[in-house]
Every structure is written in structure tokens, then in C-alpha cells.
PDB file of N, CA and C in Angstrom:
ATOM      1  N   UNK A   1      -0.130 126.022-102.196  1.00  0.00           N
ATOM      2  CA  UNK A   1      -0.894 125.837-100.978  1.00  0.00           C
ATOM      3  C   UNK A   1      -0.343 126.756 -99.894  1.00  0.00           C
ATOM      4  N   UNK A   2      -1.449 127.443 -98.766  1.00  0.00           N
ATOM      5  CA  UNK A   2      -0.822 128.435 -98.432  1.00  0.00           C
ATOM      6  C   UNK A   2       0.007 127.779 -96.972  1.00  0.00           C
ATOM      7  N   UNK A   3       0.782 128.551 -95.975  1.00  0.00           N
ATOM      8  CA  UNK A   3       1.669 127.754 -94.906  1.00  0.00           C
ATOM      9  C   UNK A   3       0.389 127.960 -94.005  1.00  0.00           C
ATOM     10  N   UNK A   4       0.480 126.715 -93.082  1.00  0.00           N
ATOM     11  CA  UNK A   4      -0.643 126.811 -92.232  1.00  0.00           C
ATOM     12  C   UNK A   4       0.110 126.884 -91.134  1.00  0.00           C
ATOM     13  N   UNK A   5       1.453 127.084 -90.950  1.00  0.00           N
ATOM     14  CA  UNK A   5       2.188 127.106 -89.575  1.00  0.00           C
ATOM     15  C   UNK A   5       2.482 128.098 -89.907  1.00  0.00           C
ATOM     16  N   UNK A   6       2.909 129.361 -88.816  1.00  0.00           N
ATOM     17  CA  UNK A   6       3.068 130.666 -89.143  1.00  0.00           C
ATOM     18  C   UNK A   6       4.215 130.859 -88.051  1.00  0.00           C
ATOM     19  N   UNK A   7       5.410 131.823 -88.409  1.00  0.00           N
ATOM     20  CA  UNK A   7       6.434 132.345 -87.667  1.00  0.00           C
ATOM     21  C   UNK A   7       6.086 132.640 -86.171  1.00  0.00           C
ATOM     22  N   UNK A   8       6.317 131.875 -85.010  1.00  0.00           N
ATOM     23  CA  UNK A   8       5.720 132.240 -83.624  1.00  0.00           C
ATOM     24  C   UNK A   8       4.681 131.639 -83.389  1.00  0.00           C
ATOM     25  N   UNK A   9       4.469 130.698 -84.115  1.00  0.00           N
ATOM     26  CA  UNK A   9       3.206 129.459 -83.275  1.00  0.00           C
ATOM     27  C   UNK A   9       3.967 128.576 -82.775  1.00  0.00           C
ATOM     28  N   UNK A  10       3.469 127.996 -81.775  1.00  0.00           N
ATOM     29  CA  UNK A  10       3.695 127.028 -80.927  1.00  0.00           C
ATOM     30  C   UNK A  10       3.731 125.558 -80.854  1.00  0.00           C
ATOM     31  N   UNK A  11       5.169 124.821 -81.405  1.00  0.00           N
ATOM     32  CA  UNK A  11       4.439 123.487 -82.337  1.00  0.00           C
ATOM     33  C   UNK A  11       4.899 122.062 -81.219  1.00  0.00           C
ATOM     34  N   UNK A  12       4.731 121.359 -81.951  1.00  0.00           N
ATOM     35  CA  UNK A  12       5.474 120.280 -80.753  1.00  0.00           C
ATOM     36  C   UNK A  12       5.720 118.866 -82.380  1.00  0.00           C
ATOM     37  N   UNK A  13       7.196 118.765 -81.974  1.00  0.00           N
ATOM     38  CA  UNK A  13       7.497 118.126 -82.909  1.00  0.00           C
ATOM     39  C   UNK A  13       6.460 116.490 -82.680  1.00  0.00           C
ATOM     40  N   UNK A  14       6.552 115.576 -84.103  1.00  0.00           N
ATOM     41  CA  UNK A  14       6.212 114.463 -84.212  1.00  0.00           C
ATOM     42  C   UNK A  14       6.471 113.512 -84.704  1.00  0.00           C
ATOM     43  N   UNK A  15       8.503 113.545 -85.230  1.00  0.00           N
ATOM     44  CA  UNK A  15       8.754 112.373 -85.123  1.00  0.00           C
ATOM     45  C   UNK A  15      10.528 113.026 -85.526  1.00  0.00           C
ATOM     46  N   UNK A  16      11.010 111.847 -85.528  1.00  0.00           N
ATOM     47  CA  UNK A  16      12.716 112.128 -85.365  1.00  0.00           C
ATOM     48  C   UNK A  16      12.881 112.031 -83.784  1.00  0.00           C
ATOM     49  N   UNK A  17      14.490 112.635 -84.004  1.00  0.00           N
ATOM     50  CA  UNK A  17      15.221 112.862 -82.762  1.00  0.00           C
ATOM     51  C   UNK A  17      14.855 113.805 -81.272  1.00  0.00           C
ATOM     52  N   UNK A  18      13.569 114.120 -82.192  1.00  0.00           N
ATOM     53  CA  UNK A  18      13.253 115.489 -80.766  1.00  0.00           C
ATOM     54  C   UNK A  18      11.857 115.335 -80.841  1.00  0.00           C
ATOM     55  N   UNK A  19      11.580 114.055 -81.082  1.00  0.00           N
ATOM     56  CA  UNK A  19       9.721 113.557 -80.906  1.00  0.00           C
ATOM     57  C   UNK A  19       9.279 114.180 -79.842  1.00  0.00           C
ATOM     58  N   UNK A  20       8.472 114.532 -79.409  1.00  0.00           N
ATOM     59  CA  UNK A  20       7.648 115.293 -78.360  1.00  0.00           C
ATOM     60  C   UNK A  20       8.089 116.462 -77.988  1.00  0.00           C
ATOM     61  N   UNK A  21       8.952 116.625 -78.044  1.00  0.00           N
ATOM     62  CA  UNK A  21       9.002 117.929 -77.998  1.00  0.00           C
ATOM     63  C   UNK A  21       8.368 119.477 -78.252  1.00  0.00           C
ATOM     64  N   UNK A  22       8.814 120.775 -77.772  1.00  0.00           N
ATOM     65  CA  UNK A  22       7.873 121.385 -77.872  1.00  0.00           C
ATOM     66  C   UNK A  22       8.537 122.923 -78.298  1.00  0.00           C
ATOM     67  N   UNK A  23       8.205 123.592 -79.192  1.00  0.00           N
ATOM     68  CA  UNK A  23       9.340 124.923 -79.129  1.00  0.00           C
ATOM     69  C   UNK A  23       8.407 126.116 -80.404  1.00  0.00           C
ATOM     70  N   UNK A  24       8.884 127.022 -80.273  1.00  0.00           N
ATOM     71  CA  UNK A  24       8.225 127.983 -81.071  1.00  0.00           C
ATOM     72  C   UNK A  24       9.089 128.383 -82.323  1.00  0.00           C
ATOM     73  N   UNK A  25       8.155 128.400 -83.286  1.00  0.00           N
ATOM     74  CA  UNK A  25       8.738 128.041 -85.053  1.00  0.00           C
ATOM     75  C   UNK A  25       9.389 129.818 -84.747  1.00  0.00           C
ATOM     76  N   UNK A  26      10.434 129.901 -85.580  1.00  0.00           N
ATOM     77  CA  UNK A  26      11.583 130.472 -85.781  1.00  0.00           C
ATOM     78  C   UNK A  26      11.345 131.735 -87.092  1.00  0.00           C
ATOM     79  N   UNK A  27      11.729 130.653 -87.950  1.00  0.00           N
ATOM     80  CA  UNK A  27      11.495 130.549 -89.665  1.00  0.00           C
ATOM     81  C   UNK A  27      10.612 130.106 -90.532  1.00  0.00           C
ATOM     82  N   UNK A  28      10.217 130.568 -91.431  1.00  0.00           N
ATOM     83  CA  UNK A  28       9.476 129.361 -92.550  1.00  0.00           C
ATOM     84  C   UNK A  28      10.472 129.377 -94.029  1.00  0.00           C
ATOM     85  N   UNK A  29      10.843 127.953 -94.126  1.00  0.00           N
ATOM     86  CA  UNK A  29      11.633 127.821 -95.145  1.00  0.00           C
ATOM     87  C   UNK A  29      10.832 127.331 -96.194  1.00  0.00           C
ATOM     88  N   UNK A  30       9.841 128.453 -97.086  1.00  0.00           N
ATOM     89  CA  UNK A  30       8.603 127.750 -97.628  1.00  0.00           C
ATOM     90  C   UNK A  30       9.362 127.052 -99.126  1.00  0.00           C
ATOM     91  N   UNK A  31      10.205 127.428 -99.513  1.00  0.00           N
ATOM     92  CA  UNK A  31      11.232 126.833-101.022  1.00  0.00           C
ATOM     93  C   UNK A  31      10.882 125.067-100.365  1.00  0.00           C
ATOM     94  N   UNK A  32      11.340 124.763 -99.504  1.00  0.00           N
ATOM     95  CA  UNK A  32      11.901 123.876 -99.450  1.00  0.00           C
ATOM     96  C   UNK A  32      10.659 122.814 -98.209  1.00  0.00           C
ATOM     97  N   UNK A  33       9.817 124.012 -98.000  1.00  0.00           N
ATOM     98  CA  UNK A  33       8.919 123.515 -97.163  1.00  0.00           C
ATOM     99  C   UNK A  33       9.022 122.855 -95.937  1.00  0.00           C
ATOM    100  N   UNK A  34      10.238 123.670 -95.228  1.00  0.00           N
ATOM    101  CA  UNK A  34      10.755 123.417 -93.688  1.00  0.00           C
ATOM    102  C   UNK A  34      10.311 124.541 -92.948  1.00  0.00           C
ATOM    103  N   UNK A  35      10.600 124.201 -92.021  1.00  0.00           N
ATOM    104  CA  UNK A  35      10.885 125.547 -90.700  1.00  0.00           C
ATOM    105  C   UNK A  35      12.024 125.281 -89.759  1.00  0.00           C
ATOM    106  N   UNK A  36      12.038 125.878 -88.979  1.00  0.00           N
ATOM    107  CA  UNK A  36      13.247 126.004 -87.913  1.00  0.00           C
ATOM    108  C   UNK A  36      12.561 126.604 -86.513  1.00  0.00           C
ATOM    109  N   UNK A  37      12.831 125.563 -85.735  1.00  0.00           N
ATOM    110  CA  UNK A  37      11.707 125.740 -84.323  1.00  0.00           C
ATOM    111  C   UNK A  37      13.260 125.486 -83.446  1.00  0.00           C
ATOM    112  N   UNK A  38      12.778 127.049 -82.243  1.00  0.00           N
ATOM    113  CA  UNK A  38      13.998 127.534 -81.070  1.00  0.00           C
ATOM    114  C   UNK A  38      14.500 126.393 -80.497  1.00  0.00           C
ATOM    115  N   UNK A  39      15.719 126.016 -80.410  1.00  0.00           N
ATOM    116  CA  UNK A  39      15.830 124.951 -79.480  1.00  0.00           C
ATOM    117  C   UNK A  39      16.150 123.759 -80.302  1.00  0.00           C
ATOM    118  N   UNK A  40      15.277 123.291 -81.198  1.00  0.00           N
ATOM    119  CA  UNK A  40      14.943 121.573 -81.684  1.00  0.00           C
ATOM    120  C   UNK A  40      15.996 121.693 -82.830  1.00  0.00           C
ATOM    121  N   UNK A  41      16.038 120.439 -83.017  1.00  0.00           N
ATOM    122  CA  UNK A  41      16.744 119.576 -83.908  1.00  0.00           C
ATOM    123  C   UNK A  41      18.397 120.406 -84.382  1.00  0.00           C
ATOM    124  N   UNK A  42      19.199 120.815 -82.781  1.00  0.00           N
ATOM    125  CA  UNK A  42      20.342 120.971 -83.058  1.00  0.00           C
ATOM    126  C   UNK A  42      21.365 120.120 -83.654  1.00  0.00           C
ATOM    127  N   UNK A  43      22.007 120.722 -84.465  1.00  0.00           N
ATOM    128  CA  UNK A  43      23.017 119.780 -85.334  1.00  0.00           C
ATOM    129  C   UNK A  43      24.722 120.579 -84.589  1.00  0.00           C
ATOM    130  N   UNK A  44      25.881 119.556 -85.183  1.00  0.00           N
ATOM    131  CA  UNK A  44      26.938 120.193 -85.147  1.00  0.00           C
ATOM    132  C   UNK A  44      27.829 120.567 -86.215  1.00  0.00           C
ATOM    133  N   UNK A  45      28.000 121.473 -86.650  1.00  0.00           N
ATOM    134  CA  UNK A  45      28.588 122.290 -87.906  1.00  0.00           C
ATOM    135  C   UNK A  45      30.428 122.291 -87.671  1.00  0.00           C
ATOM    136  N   UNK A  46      30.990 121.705 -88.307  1.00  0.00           N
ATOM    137  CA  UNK A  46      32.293 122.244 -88.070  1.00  0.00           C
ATOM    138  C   UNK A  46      32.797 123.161 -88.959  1.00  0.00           C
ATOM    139  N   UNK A  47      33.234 124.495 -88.839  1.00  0.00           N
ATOM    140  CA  UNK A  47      33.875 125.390 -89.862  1.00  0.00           C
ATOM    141  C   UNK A  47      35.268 125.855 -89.518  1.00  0.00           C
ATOM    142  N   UNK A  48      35.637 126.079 -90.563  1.00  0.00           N
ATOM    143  CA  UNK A  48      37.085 126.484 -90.505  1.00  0.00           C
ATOM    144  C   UNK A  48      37.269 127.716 -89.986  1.00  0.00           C
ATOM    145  N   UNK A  49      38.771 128.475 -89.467  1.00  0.00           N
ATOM    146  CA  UNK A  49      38.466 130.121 -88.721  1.00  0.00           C
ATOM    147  C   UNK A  49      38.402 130.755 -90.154  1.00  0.00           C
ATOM    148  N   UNK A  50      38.047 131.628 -89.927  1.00  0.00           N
ATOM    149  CA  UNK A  50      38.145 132.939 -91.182  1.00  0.00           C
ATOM    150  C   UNK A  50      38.771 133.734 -90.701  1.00  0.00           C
ATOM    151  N   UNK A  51      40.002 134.519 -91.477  1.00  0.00           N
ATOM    152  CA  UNK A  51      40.402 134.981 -91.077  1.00  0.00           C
ATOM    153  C   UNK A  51      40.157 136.801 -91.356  1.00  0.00           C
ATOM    154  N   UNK A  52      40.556 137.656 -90.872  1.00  0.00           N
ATOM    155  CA  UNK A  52      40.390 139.269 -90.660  1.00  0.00           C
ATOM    156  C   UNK A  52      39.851 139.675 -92.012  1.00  0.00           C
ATOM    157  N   UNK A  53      40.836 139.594 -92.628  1.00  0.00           N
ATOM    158  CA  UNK A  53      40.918 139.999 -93.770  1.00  0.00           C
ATOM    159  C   UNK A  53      39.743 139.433 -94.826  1.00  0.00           C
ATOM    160  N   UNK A  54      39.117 138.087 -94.751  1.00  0.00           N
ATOM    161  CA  UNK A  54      38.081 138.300 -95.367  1.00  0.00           C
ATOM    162  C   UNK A  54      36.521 138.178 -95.034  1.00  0.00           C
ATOM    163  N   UNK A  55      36.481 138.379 -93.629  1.00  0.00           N
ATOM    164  CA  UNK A  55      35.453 138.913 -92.906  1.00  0.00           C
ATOM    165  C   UNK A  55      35.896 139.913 -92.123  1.00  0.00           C
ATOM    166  N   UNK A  56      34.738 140.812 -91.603  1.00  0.00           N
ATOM    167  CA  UNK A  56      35.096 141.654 -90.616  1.00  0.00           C
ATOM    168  C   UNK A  56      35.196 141.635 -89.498  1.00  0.00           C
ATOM    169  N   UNK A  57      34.792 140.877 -88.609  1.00  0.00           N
ATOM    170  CA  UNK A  57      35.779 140.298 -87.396  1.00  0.00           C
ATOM    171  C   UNK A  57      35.995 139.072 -86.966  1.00  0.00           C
ATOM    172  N   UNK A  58      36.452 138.442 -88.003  1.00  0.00           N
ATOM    173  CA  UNK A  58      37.063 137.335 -87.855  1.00  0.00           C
ATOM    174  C   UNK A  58      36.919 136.440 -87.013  1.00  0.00           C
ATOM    175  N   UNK A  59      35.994 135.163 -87.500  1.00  0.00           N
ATOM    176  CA  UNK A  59      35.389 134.519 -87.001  1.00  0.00           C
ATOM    177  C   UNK A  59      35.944 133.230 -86.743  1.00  0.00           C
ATOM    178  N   UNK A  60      36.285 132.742 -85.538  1.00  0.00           N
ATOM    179  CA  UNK A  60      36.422 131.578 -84.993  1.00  0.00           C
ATOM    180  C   UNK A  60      36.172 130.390 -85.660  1.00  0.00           C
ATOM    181  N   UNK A  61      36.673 129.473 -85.894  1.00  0.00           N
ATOM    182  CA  UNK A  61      36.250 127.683 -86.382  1.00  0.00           C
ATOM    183  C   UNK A  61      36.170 127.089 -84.816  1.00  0.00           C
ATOM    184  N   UNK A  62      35.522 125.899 -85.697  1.00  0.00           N
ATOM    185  CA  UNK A  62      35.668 124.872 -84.418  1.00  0.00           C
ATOM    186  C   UNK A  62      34.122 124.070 -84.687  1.00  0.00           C
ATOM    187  N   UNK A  63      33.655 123.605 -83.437  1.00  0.00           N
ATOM    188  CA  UNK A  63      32.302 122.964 -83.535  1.00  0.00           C
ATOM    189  C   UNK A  63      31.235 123.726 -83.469  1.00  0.00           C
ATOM    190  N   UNK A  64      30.808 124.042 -84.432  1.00  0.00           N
ATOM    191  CA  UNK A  64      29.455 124.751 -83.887  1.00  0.00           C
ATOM    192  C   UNK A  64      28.144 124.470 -83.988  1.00  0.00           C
ATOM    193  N   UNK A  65      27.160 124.719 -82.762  1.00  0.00           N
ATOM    194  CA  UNK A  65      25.718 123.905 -82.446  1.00  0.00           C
ATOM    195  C   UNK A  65      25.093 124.820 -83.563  1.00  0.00           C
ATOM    196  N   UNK A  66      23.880 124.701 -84.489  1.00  0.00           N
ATOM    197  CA  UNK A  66      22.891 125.570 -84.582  1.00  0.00           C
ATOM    198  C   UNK A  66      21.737 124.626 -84.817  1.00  0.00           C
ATOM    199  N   UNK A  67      20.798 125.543 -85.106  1.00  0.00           N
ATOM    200  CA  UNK A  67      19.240 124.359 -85.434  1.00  0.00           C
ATOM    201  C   UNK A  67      19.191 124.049 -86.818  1.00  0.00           C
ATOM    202  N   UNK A  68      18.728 123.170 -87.366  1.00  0.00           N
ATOM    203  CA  UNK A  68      18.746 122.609 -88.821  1.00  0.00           C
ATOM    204  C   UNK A  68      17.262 122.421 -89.095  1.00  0.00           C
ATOM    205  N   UNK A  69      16.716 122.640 -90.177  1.00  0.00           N
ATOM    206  CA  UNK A  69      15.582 122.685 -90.365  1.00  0.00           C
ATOM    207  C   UNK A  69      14.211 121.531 -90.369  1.00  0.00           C
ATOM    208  N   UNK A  70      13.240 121.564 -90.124  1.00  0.00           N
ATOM    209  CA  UNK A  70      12.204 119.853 -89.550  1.00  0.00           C
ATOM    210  C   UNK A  70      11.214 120.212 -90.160  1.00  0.00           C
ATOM    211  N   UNK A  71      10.935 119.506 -91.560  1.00  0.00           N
ATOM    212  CA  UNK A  71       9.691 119.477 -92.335  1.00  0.00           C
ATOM    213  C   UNK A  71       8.773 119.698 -91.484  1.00  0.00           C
ATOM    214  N   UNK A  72       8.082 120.352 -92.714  1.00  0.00           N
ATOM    215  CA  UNK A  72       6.094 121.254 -91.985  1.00  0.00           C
ATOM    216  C   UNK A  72       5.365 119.580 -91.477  1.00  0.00           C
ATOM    217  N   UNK A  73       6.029 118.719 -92.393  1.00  0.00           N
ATOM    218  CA  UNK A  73       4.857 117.657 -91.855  1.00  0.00           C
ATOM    219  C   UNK A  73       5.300 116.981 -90.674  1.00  0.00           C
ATOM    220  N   UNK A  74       6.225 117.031 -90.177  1.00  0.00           N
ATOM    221  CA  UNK A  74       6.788 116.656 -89.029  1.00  0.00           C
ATOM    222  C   UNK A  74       6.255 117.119 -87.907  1.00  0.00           C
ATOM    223  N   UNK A  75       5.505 118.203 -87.546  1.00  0.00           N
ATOM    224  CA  UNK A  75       5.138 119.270 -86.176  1.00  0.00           C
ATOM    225  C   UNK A  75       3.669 119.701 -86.697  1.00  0.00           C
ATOM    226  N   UNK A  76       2.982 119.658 -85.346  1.00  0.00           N
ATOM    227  CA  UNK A  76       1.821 119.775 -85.236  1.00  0.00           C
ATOM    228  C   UNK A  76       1.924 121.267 -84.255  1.00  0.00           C
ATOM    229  N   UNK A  77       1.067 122.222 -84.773  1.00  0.00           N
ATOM    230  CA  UNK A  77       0.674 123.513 -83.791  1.00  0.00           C
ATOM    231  C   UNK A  77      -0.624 123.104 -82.840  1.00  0.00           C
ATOM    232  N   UNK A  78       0.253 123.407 -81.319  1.00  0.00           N
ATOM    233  CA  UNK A  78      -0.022 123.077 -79.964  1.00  0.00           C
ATOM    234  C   UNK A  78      -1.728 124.328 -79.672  1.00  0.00           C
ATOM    235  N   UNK A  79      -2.329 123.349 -78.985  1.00  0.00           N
ATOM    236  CA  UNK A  79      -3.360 124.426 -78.765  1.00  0.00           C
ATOM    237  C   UNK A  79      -3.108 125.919 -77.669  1.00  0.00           C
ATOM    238  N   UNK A  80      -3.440 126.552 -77.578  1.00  0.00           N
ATOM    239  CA  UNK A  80      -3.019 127.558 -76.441  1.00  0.00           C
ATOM    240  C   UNK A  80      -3.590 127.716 -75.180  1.00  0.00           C
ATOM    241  N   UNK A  81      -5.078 126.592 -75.668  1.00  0.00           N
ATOM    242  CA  UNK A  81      -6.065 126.696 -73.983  1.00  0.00           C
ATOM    243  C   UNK A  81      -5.514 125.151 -73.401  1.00  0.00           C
ATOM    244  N   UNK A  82      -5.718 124.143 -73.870  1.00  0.00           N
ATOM    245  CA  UNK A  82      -5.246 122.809 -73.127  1.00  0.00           C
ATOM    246  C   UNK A  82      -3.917 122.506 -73.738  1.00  0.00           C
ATOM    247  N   UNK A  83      -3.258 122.715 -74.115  1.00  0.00           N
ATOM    248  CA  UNK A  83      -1.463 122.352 -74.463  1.00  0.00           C
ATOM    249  C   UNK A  83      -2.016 121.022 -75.760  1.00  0.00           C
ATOM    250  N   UNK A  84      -2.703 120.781 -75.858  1.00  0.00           N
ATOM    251  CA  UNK A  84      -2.558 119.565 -77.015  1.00  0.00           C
ATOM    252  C   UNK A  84      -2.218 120.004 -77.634  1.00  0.00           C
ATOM    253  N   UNK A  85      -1.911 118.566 -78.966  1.00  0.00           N
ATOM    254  CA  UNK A  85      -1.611 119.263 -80.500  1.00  0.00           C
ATOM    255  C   UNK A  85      -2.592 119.160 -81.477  1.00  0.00           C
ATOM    256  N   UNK A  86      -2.790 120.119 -82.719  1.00  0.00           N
ATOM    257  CA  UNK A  86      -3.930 119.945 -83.242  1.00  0.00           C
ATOM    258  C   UNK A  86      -3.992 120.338 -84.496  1.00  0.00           C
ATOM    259  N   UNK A  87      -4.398 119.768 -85.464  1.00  0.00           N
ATOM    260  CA  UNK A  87      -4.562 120.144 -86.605  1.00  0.00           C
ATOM    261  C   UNK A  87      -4.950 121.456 -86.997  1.00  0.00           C
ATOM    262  N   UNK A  88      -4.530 122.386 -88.441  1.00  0.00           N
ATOM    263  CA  UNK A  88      -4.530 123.268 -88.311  1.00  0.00           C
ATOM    264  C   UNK A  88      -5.771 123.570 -89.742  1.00  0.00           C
ATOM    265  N   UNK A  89      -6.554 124.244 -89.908  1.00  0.00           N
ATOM    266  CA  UNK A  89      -7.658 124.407 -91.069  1.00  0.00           C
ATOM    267  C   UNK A  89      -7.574 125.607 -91.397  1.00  0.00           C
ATOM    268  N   UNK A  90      -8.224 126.360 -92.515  1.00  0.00           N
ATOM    269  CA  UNK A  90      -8.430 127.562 -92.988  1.00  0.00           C
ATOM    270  C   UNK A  90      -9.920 127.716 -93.341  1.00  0.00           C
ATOM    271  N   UNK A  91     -10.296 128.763 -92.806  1.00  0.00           N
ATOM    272  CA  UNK A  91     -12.036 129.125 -92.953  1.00  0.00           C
ATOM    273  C   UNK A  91     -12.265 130.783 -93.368  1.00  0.00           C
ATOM    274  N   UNK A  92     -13.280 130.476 -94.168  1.00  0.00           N
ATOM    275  CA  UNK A  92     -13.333 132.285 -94.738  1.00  0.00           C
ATOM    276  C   UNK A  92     -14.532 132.792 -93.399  1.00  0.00           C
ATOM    277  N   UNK A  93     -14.029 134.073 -92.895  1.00  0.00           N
ATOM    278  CA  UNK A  93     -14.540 134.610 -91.796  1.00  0.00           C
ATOM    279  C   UNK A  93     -16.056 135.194 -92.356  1.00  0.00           C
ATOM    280  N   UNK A  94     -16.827 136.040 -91.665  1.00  0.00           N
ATOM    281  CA  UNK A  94     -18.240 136.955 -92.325  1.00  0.00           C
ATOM    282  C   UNK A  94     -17.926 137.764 -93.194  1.00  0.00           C
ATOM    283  N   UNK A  95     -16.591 138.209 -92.862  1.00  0.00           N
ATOM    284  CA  UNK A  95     -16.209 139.785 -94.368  1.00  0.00           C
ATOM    285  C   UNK A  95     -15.661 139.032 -95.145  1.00  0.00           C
ATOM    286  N   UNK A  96     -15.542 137.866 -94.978  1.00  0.00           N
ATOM    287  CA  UNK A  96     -14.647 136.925 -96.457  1.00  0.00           C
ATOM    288  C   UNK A  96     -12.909 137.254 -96.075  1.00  0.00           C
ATOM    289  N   UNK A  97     -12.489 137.276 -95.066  1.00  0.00           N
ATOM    290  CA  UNK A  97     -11.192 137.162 -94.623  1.00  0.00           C
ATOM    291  C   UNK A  97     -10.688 135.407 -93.782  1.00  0.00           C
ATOM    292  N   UNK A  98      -9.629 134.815 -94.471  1.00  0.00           N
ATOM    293  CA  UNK A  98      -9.231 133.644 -94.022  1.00  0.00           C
ATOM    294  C   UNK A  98      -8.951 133.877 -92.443  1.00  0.00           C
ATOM    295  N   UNK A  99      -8.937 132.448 -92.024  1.00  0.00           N
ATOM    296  CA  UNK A  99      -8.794 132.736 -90.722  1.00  0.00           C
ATOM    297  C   UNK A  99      -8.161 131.441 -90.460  1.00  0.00           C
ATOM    298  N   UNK A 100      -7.110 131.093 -89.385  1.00  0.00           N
ATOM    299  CA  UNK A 100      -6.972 129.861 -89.225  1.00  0.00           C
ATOM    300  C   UNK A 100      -7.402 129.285 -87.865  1.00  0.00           C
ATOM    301  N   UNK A 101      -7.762 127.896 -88.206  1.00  0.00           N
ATOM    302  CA  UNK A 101      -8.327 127.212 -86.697  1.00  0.00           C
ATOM    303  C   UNK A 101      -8.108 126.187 -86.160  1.00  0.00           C
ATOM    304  N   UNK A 102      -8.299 126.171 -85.244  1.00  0.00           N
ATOM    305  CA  UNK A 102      -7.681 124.553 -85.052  1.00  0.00           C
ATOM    306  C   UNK A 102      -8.941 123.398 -85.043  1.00  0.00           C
ATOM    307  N   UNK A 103      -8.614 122.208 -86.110  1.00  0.00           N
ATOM    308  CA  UNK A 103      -9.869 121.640 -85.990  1.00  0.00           C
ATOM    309  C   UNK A 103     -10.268 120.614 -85.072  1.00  0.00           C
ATOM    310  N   UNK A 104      -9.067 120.200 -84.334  1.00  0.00           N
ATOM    311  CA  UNK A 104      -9.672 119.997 -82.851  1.00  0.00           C
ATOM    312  C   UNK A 104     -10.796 120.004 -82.076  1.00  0.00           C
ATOM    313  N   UNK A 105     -10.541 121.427 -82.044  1.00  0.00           N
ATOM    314  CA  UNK A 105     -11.920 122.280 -80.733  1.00  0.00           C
ATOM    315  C   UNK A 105     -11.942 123.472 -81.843  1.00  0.00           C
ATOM    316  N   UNK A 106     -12.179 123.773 -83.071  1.00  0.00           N
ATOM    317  CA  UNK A 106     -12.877 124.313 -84.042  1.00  0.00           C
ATOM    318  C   UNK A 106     -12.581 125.860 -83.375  1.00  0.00           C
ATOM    319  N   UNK A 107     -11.558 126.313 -82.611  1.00  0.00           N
ATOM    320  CA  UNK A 107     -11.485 127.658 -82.048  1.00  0.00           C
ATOM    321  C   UNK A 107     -10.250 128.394 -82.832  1.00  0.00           C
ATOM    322  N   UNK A 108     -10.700 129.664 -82.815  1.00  0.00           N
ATOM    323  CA  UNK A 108      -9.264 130.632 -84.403  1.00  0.00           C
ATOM    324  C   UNK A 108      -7.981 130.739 -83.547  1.00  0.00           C
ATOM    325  N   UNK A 109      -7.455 130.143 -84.202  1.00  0.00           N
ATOM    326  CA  UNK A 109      -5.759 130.612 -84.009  1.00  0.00           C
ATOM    327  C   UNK A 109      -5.746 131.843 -83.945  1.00  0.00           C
ATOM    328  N   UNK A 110      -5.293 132.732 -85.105  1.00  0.00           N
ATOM    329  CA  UNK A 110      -5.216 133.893 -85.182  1.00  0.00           C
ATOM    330  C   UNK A 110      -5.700 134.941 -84.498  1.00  0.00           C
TER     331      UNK A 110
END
């Protein structure tokens, strides 16, 4: 099935720790059928330092923030004319090219 959220759409999460929220997808982790949206669902990583010798500049330990990934079914892509959120569809255009839309207010993403 093809991804109906695409790298740089505009989603707003819909459930977990960062419910309502709102941020622009990152990544698509399609293996595993996640993404990674700027901002949301920071975690804290602790790693050990590395030292010189087996990286090249030797990287610091300690706590570190990054984003962790929030299933496709979790986030809905935000409309771009009224800010809602809205389901996302696929329609074959007049030359027979897909197109995606929102079925909302039936207007093309793309």
C-alpha cells in the first residue's frame, strides 16, 4: 500500500504523549511503517563517550534528547487552507497520474 503521508506534510499528532500537537514529518520509516515529525515525541537516549580513536571526533556521552518515531496511524495531515486535520485519499488525475487529496474538502494536496 502506497505512503499517503509524504516527507514535509504537515501533520498533527492523534494520540500518545504529544496528542494535538502539530509538526512537519521529517522521515518515512516505511519498513516499519513510522515516521519522525520535527519536534514531537522526544525521547532521552543515554550513551556512553566514544572515544578519538574510534570515531572521528569523539563524541560526548551523557543524556541525549532526539525524536523517536510515531506510527502513520497515529497523525493525521493538517489541511493548508483552514488548519484542520483530514483524511488523506488517492485519485487518478485526467492523464491517469495519482494525485493525493484530502477527503475532507475533496481539494489536492500535492
Amino acid at each position: 500500500m502506497p505512503a499517503k503521508i509524504k516527507r514535509g506534510d504537515k501533520v498533527v499528532v492523534l494520540t500518545g504523549k504529544d496528542r494535538g500537537k502539530r509538526g512537519t514529518v521529517r522521515q518515512i520509516l516505511n519498513k516499519n511503517g513510522r515516521i519522525l515529525v520535527e519536534g514531537l515525541n522526544i525521547v532521552k537516549r543515554h550513551t556512553r563517550p566514544r572515544s578519538i580513536k574510534d570515531t572521528q571526533k569523539g563524541e560526548a556521552g551523557g543524556i541525549i534528547e532526539q525524536e523517536a518515531p510515531i506510527h502513520i496511524s497515529n497523525v493525521m495531515v493538517v489541511d493548508p487552507q483552514d488548519q484542520k486535520p483530514s483524511r488523506v485519499g488517492i485519485r487518478l488525475t485526467d492523464d491517469g497520474k495519482r494525485q493525493r487529496y484530502l477527503k475532507r474538502t475533496g481539494n489536492a494536496l500535492d
